[in-house]
Protein backbone atom coordinates (compact mmCIF):
# COMPACT_ATOMS: atom_id res chain seq x y z
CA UNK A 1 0.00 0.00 0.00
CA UNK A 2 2.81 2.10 0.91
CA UNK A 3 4.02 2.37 -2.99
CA UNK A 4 0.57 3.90 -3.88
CA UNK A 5 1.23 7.14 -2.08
CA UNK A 6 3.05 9.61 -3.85
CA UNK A 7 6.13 11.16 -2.34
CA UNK A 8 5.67 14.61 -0.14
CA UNK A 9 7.42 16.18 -2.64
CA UNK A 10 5.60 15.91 -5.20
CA UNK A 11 1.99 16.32 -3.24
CA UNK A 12 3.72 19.82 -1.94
CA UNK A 13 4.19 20.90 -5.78
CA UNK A 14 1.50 19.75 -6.97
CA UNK A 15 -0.73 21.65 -3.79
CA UNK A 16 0.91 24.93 -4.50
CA UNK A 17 0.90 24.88 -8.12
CA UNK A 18 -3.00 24.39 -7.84
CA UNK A 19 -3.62 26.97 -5.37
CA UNK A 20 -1.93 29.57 -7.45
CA UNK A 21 -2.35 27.63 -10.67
CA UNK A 22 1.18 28.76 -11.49
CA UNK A 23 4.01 26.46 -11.83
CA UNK A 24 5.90 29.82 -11.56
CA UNK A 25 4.24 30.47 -8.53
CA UNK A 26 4.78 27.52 -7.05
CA UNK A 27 8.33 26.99 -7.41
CA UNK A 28 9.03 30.87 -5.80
CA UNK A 29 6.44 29.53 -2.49
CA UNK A 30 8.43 26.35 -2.14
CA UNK A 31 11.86 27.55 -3.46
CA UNK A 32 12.34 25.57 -5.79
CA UNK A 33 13.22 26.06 -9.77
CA UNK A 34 10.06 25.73 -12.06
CA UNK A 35 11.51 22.81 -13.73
CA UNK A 36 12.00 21.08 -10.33
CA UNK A 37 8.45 21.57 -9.77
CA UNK A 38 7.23 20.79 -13.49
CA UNK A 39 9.29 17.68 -13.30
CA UNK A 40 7.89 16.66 -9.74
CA UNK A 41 4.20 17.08 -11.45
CA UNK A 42 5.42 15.11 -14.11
CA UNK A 43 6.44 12.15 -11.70
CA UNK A 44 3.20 12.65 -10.09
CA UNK A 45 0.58 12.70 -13.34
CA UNK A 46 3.00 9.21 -14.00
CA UNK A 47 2.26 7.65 -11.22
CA UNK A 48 -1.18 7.78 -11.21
CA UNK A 49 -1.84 7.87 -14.67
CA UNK A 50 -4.23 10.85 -15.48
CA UNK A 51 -3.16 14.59 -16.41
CA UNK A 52 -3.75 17.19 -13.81
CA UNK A 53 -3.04 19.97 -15.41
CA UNK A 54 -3.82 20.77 -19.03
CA UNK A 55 -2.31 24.43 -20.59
CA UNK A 56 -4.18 27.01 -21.68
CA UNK A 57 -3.69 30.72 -22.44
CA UNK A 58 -2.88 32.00 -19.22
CA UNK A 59 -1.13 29.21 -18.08
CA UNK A 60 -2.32 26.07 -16.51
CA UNK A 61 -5.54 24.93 -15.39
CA UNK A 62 -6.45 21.99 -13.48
CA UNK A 63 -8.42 19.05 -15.15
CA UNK A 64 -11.56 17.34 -13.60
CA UNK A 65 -9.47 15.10 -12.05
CA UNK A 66 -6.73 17.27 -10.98
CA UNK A 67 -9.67 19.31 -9.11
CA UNK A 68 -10.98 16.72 -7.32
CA UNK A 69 -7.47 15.22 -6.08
CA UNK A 70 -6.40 18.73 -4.77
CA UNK A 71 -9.69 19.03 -3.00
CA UNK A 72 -8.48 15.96 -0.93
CA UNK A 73 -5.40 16.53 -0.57
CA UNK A 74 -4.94 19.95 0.75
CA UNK A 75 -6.53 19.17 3.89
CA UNK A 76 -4.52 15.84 4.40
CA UNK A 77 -1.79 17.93 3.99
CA UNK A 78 -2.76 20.83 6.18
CA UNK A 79 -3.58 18.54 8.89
CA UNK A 80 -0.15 16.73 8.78
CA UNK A 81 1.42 19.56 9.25
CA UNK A 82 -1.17 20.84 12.31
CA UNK A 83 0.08 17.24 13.44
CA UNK A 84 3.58 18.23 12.87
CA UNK A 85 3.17 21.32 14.66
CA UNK A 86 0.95 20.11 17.46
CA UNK A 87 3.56 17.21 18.70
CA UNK A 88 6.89 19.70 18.50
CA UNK A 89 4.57 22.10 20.64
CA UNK A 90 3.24 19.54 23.23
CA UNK A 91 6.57 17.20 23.19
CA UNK A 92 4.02 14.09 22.84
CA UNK A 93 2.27 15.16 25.91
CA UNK A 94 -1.13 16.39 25.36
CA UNK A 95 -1.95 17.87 22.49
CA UNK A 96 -4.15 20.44 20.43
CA UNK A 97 -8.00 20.40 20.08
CA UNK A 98 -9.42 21.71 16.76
CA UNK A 99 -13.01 23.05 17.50
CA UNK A 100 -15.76 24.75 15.82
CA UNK A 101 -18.35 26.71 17.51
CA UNK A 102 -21.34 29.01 16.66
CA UNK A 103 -20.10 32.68 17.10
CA UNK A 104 -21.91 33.94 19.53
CA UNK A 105 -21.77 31.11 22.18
CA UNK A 106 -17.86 30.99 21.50
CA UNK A 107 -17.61 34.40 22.82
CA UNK A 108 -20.47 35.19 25.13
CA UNK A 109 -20.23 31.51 27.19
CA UNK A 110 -17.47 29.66 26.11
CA UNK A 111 -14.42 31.84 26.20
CA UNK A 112 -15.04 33.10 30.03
CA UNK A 113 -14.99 29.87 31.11
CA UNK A 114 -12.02 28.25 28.61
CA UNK A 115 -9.61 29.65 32.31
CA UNK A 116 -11.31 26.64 34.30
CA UNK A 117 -10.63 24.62 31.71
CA UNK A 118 -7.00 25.60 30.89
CA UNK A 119 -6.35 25.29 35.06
CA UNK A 120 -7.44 21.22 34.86
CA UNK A 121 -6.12 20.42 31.50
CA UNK A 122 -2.86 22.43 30.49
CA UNK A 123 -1.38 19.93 28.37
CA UNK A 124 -4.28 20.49 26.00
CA UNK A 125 -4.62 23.82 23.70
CA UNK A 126 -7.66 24.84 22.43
CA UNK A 127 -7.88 26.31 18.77
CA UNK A 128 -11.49 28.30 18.28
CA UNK A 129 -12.67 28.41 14.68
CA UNK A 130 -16.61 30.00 14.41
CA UNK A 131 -18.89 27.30 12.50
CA UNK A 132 -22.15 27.97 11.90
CA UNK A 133 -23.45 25.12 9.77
CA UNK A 134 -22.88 21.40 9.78
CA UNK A 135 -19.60 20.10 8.13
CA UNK A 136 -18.05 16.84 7.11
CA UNK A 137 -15.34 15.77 9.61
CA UNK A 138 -13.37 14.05 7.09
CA UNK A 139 -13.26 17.12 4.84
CA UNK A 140 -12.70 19.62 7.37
CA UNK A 141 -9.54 20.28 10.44
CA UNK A 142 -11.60 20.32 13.28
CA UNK A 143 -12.00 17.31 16.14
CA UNK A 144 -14.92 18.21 17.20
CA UNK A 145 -17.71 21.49 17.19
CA UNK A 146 -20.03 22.93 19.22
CA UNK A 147 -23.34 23.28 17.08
CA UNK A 148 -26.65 24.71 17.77
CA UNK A 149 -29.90 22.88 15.86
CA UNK A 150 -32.94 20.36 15.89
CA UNK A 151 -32.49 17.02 17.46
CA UNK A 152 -33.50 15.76 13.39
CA UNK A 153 -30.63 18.00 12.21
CA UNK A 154 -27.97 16.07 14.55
CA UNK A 155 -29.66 12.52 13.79
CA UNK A 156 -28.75 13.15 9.93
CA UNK A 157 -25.39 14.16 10.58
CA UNK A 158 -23.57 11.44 9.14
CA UNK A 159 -20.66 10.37 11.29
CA UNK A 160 -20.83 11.76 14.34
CA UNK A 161 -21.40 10.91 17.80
CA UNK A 162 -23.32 13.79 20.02
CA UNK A 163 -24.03 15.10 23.29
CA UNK A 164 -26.80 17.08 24.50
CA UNK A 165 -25.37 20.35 26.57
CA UNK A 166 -28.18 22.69 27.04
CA UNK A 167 -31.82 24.15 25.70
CA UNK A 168 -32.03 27.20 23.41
CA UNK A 169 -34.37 28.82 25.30
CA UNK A 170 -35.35 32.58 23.49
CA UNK A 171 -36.34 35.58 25.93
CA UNK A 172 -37.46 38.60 25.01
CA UNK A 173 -35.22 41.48 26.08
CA UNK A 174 -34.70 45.58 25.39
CA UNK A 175 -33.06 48.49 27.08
CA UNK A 176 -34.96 50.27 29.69
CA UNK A 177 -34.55 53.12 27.64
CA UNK A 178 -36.91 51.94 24.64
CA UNK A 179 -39.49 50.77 26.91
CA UNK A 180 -39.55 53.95 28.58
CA UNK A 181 -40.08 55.77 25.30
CA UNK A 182 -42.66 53.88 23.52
CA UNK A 183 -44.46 52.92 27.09
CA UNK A 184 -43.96 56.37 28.92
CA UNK A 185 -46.65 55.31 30.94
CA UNK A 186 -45.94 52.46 32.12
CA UNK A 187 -45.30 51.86 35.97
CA UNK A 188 -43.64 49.51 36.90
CA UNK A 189 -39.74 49.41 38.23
CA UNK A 190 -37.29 47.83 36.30
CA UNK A 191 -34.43 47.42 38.92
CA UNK A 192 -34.91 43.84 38.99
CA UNK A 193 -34.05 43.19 35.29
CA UNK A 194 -37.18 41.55 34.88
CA UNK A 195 -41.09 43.55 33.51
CA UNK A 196 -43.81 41.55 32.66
CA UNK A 197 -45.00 43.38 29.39
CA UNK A 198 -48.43 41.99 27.91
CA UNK A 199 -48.32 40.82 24.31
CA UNK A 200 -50.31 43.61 23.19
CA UNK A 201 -47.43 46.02 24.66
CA UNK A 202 -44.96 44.07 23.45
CA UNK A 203 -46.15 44.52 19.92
CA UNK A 204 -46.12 48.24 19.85
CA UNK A 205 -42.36 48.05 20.19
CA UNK A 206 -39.76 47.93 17.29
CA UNK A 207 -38.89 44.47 16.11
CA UNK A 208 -35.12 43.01 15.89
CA UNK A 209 -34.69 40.27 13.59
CA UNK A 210 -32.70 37.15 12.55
CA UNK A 211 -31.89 36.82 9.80
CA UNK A 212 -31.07 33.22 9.70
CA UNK A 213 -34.75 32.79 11.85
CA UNK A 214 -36.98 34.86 10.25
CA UNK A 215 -40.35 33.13 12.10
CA UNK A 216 -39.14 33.16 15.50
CA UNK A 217 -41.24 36.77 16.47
CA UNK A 218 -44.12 35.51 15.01
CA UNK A 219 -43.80 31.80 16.77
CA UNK A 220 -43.78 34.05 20.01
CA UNK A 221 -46.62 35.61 19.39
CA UNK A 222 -48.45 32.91 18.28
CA UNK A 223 -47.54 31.38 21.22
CA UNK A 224 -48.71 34.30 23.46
CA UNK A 225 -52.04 34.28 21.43
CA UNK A 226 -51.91 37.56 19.64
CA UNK A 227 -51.82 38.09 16.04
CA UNK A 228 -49.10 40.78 15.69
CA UNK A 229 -49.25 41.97 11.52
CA UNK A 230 -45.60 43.29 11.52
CA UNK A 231 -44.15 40.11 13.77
CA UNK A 232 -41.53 40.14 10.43
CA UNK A 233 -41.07 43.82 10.37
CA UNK A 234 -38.00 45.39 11.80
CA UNK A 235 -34.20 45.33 11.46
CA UNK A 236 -32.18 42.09 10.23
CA UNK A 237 -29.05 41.02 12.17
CA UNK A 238 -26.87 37.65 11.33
CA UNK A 239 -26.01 36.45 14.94
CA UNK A 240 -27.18 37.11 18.84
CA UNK A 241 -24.50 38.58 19.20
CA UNK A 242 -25.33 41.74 16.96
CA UNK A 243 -28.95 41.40 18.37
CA UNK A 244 -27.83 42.04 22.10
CA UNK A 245 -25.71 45.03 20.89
CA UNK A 246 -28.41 46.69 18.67
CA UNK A 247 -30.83 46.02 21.87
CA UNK A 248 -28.84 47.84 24.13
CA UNK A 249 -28.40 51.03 21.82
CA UNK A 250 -32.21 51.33 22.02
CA UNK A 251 -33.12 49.49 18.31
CA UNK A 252 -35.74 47.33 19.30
CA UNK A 253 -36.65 44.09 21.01
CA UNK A 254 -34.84 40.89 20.44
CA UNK A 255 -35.09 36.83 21.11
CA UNK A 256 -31.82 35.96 22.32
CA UNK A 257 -30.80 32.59 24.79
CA UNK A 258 -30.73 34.21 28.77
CA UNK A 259 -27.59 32.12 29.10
CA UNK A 260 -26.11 34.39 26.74
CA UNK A 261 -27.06 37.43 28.03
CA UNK A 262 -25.45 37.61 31.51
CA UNK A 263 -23.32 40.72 30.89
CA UNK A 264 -25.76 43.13 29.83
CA UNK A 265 -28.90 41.55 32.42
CA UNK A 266 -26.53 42.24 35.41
CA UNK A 267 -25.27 45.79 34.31
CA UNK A 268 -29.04 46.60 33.59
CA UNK A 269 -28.35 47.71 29.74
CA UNK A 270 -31.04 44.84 29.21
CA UNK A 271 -33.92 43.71 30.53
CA UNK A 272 -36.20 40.57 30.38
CA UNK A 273 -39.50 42.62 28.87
CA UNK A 274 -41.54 39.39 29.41
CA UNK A 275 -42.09 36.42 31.39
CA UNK A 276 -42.79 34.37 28.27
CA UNK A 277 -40.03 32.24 26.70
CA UNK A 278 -39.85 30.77 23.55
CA UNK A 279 -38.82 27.23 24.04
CA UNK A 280 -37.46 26.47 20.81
CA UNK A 281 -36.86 22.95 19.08
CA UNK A 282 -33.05 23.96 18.94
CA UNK A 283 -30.52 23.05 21.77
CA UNK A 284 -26.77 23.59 22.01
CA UNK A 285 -24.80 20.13 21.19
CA UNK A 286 -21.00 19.05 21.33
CA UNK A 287 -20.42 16.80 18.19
CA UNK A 288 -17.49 15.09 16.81
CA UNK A 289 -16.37 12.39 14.72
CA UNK A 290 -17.39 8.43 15.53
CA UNK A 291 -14.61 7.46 13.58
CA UNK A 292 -11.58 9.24 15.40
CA UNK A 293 -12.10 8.72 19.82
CA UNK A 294 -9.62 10.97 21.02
CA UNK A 295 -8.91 11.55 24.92
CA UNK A 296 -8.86 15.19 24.31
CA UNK A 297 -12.28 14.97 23.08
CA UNK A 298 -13.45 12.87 26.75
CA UNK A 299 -11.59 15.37 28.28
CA UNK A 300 -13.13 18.66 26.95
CA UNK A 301 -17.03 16.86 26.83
CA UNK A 302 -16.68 16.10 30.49
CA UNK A 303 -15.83 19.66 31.53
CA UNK A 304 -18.61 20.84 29.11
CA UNK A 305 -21.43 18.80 30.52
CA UNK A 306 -19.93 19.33 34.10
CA UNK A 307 -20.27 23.11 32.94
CA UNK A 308 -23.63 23.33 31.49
CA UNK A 309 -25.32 21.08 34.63
């Protein structure tokens, strides 16, 4: 089997020269001469017995099947050297963890508490990369992600195994400053971080909005039993994140997870503006591959269910 894999060489000309689709190019990234790198492609198309390149005009281009091999390849190679560069870090003890997590739980609960986890586990270093859709393990570097969805979207995940951290559970939340403009007569302290607005009051406030979740103001008033007709209206943000700033400048209300929302509900630039929550069908989950068990993986799932509990 060994004889069927090419030498490094000749994968590391044949990677650049693709990426910059420049023999040229190539030969100046991995200084080499361009005829040291043509000849290394040359080996290379030999051994497996197919063109990957064909000329044209500008230069080269890759064929159908020199596309598809780089595809592969590039992240076997990337990932040897991670591997390279992981055990010259750690010595062989330890090692690095590769992990993917929605944006706004990365920073807002995960980073604060990555200090108790560095104290227990020192010999392992955690690399953050933000992921917010599912992903093939085999195409991608990470070990393992954090990943936010329906309990149907992780059963047809193919390959994975999962574990269950926590509910997405949506409150509604605004500045005190909004409520006090648009319900000047309202009285009713808001020291306690907490009013108890009826739908109806609720509804003559501006509207923040998901873009990604487009429904979710009008599932909450459904669920509250009042037909709101501009539950869709209002300003269109990407992640929770941008929600809970625009909400504390005074934009509008927003459906955002409580657990993410501990800075601003303590320093009072937010406030829970009803009692209602919507209990989504999403909840937060750790994934990672079946096919590669890993005792930094145990490690960092047992600290994140001790965490979330």
């Amino acid at each position: 089997m060994r004889r069927m894999i090419p030498s490094l060489q000749a994968l590391l000309c044949f990677e650049s020269a693709a990426k910059h689709l420049s023999y040229t190019h190539a030969a100046q990234e991995l200084f080499l001469t361009q005829s040291a790198v043509s000849r290394q492609i040359k080996q290379l198309e030999q051994q497996l017995g197919l063109e990957l390149f064909q000329r044209s005009r500008y230069g080269v281009e890759l064929t159908a099947a020199g596309e598809h091999y780089y595809k592969n390849i590039r992240t076997l190679l990337s990932g040897l050297e991670q591997s390279t560069q992981d055990v010259m870090t750690h010595k062989g003890l330890g090692g690095t963890l590769r992990l993917g997590v929605v944006p706004t739980f990365a920073t807002r609960w995960l980073l604060p508490r990555l200090q108790e986890f560095n104290a227990l586990h020192p010999e392992i270093t955690i690399h953050l990369t933000t992921s917010t859709k599912p992903f093939l393990f085999s195409e991608n570097l990470l070990d393992a992600a954090i990943y936010t969805g329906t309990a149907q979207q992780i059963q047809h995940w193919p390959g994975i195994k999962s574990q269950l951290l926590m509910p997405e559970d949506l409150v509604a939340v605004c500045s005190p400053q909004l409520i006090a403009k648009y319900l000047p007569d309202l009285q009713s302290p808001l020291k306690t971080g907490q009013i108890n607005l009826s739908a109806e009051q609720m509804a003559s406030l501006p509207l923040l909005q998901q873009t990604t979740r487009p429904q979710i103001w009008r599932e909450w008033f459904n669920l509250a039993g009042y037909h709101h007709p501009g539950a869709l209206e209002g300003q269109r943000h990407e992640l929770f994140s941008m929600l809970a700033v625009a909400a504390t400048h005074h934009l509008g209300l927003a459906l955002i997870p409580e657990n993410l929302l501990q800075r601003e509900l303590a320093s009072g630039d937010l406030v829970i503006a009803s009692t209602q929550k919507l209990l989504g069908a999403r909840a937060y989950y750790f994934v990672y591959s079946e096919q590669q068990p890993s005792p930094l993986i145990d490690k960092f799932a047992a600290w994140l269910v001790q965490q979330t509990r």
